[in-house]
PDB file of N, CA and C in Angstrom:
ATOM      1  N   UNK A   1      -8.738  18.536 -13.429  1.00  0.00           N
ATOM      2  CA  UNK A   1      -9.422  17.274 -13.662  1.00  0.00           C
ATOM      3  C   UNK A   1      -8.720  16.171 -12.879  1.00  0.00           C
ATOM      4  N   UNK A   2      -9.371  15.117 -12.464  1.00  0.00           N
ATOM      5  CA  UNK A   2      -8.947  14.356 -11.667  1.00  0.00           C
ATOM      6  C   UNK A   2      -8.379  13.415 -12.115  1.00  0.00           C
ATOM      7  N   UNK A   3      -7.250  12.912 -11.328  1.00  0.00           N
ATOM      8  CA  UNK A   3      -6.148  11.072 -11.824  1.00  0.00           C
ATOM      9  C   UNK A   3      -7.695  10.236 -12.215  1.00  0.00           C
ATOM     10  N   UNK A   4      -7.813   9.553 -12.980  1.00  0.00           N
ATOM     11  CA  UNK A   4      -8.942   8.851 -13.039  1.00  0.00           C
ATOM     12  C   UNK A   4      -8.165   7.256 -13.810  1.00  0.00           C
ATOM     13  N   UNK A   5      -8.545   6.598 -12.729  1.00  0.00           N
ATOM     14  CA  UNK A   5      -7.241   4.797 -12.873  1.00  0.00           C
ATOM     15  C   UNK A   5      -8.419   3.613 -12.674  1.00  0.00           C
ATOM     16  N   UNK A   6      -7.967   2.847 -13.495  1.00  0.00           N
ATOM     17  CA  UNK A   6      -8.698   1.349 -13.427  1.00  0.00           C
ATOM     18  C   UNK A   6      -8.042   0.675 -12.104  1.00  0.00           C
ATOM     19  N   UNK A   7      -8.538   1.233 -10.609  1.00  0.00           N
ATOM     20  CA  UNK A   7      -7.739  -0.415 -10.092  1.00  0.00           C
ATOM     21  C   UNK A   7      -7.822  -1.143  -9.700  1.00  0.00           C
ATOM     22  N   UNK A   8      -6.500  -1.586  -9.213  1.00  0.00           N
ATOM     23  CA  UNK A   8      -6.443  -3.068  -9.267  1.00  0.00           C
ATOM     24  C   UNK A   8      -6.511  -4.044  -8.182  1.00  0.00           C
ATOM     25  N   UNK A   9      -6.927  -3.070  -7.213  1.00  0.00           N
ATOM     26  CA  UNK A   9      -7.646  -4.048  -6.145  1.00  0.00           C
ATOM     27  C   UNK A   9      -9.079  -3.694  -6.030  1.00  0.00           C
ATOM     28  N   UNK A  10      -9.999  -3.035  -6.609  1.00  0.00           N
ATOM     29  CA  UNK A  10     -11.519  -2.572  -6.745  1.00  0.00           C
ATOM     30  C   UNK A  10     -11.854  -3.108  -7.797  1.00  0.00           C
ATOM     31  N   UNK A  11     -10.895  -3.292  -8.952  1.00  0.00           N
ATOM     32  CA  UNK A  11     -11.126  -3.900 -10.190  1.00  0.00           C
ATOM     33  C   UNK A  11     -12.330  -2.460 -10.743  1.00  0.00           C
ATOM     34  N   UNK A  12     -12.356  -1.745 -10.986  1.00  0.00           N
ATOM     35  CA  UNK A  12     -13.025  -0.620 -11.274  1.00  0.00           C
ATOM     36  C   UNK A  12     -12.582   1.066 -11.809  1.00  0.00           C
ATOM     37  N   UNK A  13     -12.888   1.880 -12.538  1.00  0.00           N
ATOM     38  CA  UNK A  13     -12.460   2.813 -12.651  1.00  0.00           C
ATOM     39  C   UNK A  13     -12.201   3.729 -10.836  1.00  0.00           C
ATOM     40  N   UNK A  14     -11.447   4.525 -10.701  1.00  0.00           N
ATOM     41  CA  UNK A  14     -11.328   5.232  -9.467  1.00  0.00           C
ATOM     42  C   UNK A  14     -11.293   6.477  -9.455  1.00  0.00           C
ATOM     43  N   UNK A  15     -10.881   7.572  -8.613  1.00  0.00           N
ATOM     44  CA  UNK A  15      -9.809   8.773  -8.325  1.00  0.00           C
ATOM     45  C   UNK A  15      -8.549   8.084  -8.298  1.00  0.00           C
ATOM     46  N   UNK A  16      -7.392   8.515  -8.892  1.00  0.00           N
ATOM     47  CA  UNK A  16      -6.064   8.440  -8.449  1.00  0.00           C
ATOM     48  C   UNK A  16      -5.318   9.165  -7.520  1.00  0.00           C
ATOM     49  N   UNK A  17      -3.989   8.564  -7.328  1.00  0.00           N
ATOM     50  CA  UNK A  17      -3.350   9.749  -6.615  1.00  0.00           C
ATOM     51  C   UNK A  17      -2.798  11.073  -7.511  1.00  0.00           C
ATOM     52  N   UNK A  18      -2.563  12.288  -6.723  1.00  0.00           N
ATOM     53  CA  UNK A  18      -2.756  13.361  -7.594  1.00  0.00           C
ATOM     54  C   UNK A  18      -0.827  13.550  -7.990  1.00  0.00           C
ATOM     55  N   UNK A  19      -0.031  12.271  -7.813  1.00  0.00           N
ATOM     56  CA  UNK A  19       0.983  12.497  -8.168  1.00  0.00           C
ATOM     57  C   UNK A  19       1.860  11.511  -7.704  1.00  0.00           C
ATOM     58  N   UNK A  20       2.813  10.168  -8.256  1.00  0.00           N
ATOM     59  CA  UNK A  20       3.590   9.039  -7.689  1.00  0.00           C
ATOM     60  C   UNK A  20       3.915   9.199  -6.627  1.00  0.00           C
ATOM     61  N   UNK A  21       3.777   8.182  -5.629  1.00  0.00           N
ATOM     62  CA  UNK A  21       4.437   8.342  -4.303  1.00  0.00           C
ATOM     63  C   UNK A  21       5.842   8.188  -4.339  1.00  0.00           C
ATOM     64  N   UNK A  22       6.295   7.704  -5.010  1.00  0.00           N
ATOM     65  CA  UNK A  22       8.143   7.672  -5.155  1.00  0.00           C
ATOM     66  C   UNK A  22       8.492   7.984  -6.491  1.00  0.00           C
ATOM     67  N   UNK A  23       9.823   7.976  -6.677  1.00  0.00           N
ATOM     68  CA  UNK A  23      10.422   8.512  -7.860  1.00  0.00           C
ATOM     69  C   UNK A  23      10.940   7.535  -8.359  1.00  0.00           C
ATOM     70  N   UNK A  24      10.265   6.724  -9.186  1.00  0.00           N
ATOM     71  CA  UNK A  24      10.693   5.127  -9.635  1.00  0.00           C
ATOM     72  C   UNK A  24       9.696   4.845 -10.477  1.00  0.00           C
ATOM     73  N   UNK A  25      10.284   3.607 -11.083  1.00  0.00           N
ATOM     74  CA  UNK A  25       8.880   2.826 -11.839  1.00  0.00           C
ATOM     75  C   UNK A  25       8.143   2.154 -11.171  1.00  0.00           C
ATOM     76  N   UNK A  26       8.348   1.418 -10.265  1.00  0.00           N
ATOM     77  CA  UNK A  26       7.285   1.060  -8.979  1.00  0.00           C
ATOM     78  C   UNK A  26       6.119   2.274  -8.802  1.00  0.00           C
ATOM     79  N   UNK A  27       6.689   3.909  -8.189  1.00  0.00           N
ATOM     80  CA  UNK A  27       5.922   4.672  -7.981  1.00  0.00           C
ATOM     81  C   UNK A  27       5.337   4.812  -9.187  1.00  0.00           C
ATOM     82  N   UNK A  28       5.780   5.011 -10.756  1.00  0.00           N
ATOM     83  CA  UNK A  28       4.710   5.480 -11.787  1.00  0.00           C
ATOM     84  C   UNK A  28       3.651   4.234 -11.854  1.00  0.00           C
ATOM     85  N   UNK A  29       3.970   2.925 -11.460  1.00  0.00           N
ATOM     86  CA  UNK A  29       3.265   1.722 -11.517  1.00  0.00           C
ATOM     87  C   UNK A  29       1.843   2.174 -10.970  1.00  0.00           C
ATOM     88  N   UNK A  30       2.288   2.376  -9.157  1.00  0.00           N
ATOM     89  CA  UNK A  30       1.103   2.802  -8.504  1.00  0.00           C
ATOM     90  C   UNK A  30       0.451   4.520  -8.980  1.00  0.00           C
ATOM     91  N   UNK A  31       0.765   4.658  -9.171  1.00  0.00           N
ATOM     92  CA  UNK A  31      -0.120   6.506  -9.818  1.00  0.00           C
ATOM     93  C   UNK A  31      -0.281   5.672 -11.032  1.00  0.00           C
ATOM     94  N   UNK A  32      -0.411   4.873 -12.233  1.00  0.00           N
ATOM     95  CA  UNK A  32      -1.256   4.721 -12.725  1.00  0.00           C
ATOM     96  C   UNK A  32      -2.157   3.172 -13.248  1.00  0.00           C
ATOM     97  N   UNK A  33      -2.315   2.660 -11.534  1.00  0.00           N
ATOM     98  CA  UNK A  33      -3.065   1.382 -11.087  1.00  0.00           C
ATOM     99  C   UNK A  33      -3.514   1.917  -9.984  1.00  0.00           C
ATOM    100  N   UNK A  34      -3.780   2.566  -8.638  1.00  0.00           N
ATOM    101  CA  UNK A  34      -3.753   2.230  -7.570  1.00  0.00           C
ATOM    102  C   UNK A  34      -4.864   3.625  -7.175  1.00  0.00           C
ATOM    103  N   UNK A  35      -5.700   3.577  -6.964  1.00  0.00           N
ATOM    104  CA  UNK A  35      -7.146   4.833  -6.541  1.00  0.00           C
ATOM    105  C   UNK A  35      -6.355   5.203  -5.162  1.00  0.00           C
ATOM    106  N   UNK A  36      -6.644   6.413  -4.929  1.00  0.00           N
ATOM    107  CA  UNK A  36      -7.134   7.066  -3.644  1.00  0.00           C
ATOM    108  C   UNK A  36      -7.505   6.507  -2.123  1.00  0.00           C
ATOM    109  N   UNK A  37      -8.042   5.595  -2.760  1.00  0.00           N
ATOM    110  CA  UNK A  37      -8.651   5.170  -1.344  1.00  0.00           C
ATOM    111  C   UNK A  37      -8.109   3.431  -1.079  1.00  0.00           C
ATOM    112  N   UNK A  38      -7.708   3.239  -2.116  1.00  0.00           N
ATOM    113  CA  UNK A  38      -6.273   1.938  -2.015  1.00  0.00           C
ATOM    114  C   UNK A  38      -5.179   2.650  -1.321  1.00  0.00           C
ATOM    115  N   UNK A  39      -4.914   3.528  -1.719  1.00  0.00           N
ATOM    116  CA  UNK A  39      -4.062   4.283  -0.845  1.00  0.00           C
ATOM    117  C   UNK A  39      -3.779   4.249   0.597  1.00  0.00           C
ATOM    118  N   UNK A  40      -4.816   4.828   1.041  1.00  0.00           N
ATOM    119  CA  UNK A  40      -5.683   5.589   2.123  1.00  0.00           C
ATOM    120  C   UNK A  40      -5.551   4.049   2.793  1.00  0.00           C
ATOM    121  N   UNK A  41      -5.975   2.653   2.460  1.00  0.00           N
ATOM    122  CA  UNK A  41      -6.037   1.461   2.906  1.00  0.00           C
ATOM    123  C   UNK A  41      -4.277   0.641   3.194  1.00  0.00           C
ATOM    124  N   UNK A  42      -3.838   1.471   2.368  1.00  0.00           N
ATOM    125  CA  UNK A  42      -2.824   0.495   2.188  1.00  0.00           C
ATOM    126  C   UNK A  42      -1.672   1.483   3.190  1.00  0.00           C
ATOM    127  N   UNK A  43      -2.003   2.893   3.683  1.00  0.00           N
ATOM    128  CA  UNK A  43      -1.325   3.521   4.791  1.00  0.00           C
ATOM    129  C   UNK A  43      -1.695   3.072   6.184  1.00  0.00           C
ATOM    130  N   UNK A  44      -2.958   2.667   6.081  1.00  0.00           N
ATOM    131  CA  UNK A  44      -3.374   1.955   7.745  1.00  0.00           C
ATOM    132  C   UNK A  44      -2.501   1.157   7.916  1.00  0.00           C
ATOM    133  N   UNK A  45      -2.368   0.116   6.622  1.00  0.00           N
ATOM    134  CA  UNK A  45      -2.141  -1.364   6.522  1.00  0.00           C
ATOM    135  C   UNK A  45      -0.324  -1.393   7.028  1.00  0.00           C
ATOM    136  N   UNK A  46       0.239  -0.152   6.456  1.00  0.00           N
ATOM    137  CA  UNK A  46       1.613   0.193   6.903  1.00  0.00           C
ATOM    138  C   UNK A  46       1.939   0.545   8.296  1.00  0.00           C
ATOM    139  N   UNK A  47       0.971   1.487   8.870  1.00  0.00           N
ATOM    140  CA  UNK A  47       0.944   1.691  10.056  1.00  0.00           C
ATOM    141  C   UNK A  47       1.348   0.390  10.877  1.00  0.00           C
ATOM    142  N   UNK A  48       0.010  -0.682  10.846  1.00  0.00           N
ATOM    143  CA  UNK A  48      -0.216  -1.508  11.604  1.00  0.00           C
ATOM    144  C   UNK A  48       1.101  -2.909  11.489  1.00  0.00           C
ATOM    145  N   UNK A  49       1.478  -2.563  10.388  1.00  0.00           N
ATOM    146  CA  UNK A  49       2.879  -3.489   9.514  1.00  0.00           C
ATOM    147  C   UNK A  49       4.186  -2.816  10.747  1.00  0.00           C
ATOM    148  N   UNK A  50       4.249  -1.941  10.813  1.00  0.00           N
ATOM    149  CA  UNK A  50       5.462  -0.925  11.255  1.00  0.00           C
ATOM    150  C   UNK A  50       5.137  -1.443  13.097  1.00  0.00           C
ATOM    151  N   UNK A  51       3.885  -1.079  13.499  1.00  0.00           N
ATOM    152  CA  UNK A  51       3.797  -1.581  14.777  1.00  0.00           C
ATOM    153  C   UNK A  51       3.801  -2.740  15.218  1.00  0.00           C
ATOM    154  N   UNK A  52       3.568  -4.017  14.517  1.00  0.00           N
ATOM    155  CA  UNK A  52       3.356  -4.936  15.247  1.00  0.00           C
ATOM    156  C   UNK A  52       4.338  -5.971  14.551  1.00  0.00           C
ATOM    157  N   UNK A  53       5.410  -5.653  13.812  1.00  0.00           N
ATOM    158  CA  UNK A  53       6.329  -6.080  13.654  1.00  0.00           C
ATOM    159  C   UNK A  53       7.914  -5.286  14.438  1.00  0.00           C
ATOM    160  N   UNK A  54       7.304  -4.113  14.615  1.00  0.00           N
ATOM    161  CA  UNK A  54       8.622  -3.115  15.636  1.00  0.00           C
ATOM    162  C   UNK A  54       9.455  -2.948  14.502  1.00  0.00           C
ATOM    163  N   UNK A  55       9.149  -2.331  13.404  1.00  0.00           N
ATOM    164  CA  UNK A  55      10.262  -1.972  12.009  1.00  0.00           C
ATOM    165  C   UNK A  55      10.410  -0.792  12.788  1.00  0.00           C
ATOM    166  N   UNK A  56      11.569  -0.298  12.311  1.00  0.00           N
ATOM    167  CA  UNK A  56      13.107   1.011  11.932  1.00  0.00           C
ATOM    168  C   UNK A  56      12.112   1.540  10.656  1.00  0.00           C
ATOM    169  N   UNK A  57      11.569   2.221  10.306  1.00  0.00           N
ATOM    170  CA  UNK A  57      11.340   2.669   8.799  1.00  0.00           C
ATOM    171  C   UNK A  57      12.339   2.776   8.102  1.00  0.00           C
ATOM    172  N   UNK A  58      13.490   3.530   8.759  1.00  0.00           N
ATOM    173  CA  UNK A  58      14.785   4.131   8.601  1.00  0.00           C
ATOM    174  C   UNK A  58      16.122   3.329   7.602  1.00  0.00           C
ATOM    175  N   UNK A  59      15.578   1.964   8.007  1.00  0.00           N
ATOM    176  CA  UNK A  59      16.253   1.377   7.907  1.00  0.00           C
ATOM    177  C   UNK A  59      16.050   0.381   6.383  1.00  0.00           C
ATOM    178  N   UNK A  60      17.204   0.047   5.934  1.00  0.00           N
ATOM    179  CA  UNK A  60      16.827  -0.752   4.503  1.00  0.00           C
ATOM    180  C   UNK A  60      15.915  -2.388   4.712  1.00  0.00           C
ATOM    181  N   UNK A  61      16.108  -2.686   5.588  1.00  0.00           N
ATOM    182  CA  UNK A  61      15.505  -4.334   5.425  1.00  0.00           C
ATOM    183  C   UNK A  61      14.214  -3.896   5.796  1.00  0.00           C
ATOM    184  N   UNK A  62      13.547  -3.265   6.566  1.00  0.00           N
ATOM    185  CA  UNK A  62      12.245  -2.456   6.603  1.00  0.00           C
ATOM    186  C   UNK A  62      11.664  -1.636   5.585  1.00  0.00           C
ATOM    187  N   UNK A  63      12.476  -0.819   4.910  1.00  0.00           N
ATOM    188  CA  UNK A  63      12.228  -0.519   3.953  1.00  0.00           C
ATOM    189  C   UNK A  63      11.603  -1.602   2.375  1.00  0.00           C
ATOM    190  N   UNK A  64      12.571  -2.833   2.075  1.00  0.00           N
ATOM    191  CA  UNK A  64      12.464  -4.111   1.473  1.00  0.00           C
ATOM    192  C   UNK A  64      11.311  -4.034   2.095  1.00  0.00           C
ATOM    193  N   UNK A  65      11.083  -4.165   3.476  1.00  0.00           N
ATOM    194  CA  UNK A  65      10.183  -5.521   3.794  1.00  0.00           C
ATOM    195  C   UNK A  65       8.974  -4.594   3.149  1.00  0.00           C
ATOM    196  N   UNK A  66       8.906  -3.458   3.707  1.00  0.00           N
ATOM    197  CA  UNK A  66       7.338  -2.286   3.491  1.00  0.00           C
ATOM    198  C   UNK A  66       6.871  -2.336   1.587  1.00  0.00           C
ATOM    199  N   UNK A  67       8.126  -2.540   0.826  1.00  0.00           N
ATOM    200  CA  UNK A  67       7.317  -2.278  -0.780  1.00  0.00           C
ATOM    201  C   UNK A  67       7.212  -4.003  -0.701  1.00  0.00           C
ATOM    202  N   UNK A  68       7.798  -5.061  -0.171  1.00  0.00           N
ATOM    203  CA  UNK A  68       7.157  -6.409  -0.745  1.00  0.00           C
ATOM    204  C   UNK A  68       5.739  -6.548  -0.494  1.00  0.00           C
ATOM    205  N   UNK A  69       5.412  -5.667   0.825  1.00  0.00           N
ATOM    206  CA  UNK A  69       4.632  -5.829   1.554  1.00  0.00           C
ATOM    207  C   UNK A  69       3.375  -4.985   0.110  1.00  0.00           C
ATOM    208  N   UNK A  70       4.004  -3.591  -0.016  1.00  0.00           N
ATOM    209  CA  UNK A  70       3.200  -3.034  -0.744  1.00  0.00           C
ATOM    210  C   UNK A  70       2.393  -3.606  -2.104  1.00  0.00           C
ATOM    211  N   UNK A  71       3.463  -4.117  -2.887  1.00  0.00           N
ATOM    212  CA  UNK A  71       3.281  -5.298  -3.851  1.00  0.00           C
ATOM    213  C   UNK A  71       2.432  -6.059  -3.904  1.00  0.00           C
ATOM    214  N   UNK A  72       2.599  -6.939  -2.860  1.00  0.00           N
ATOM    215  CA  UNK A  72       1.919  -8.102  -2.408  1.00  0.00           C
ATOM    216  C   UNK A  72       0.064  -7.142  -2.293  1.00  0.00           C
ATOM    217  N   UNK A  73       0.225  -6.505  -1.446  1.00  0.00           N
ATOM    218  CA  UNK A  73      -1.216  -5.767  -1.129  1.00  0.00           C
ATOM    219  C   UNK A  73      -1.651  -5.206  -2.330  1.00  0.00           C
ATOM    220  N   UNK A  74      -1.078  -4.670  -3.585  1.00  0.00           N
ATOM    221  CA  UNK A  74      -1.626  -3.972  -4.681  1.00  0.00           C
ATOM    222  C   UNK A  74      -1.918  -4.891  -5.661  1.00  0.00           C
ATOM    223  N   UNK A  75      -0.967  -5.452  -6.023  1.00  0.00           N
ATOM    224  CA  UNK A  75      -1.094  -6.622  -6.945  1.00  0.00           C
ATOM    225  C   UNK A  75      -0.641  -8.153  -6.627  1.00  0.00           C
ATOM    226  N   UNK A  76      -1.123  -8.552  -5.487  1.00  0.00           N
ATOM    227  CA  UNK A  76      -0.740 -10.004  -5.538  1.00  0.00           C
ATOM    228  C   UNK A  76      -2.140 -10.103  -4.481  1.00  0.00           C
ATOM    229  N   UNK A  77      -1.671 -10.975  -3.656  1.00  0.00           N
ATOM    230  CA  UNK A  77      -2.803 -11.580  -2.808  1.00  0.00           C
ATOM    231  C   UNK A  77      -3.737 -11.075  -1.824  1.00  0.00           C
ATOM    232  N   UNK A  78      -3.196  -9.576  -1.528  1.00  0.00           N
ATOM    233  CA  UNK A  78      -3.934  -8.278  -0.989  1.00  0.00           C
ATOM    234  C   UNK A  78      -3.269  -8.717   0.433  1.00  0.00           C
ATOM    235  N   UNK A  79      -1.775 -10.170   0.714  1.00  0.00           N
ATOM    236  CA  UNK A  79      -0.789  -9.530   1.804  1.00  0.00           C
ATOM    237  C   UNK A  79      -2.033 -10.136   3.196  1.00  0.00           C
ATOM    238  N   UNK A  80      -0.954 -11.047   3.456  1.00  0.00           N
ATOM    239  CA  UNK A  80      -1.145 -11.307   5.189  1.00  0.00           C
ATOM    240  C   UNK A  80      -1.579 -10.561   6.132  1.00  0.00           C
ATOM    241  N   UNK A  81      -1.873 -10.437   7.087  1.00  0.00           N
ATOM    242  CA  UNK A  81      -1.435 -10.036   8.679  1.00  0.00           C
ATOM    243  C   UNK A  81      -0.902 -10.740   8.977  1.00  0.00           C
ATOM    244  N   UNK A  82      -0.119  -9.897  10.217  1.00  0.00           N
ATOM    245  CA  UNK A  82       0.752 -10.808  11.049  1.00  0.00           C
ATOM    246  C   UNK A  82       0.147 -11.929  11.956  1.00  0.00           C
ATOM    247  N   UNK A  83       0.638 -12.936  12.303  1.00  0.00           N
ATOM    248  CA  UNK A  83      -0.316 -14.048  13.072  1.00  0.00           C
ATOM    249  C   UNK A  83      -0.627 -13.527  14.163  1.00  0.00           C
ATOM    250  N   UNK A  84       0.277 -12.809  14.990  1.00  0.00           N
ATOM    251  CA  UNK A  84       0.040 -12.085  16.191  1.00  0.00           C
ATOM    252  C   UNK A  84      -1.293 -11.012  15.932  1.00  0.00           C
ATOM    253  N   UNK A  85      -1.552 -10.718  14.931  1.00  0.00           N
ATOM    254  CA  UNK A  85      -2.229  -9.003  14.961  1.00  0.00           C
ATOM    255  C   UNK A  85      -3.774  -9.759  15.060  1.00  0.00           C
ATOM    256  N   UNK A  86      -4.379  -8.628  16.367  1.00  0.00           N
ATOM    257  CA  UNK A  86      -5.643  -9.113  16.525  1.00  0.00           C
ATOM    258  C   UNK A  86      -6.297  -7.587  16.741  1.00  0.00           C
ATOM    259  N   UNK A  87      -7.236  -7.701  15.741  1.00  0.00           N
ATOM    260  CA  UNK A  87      -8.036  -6.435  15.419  1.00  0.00           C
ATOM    261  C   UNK A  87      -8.621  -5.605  16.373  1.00  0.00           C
ATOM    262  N   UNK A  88      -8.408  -4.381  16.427  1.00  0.00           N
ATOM    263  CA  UNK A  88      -8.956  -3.985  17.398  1.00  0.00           C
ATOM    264  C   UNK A  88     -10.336  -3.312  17.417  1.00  0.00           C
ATOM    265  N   UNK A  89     -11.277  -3.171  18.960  1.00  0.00           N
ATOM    266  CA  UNK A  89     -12.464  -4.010  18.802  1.00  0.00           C
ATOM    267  C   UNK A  89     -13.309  -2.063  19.120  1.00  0.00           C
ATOM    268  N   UNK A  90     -14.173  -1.935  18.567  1.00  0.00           N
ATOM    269  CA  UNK A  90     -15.126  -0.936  18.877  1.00  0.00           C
ATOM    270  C   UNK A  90     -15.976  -0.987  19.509  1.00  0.00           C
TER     271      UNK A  90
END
């Protein structure tokens, strides 16, 4: 049977993820707030965070910066772009 989560950026019942992305209370936070496809949105959103800022993943202040970032995108203001980042065009 499936994660089934109210969240909190769809404001709606969802799919969840099928198991916390980290081993923390942050991660149990998101496995039981955060659907599937918030997910799925919020890995682009990292991608494009990691490139056009030139982060280290590796590294701790990148690391900080990626869960404020995450935060901010799950439960706060759904998180900036960078001023530089200009969408790319189809």
């Amino acid at each position: 049977m499936a994660n089934m989560v109210f969240d909190q950026r769809y404001k709606q019942q969802m799919e969840g993820l099928d198991e916390p992305p980290f081993d923390s209370d942050f991660g149990q936070k998101i496995y039981k707030t955060v659907s599937k496809k918030s997910w799925s949105e919020w890995v682009e959103r990292q991608k494009m965070l990691l490139n056009e800022y030139r982060l280290q993943p590796w590294t701790r202040e990148a690391q900080e910066f990626l869960v404020e970032q995450m935060n901010d995108f799950f439960f706060g203001s759904g998180g900036e772009l960078p001023k530089e980042f200009v969408a790319p065009t189809t």
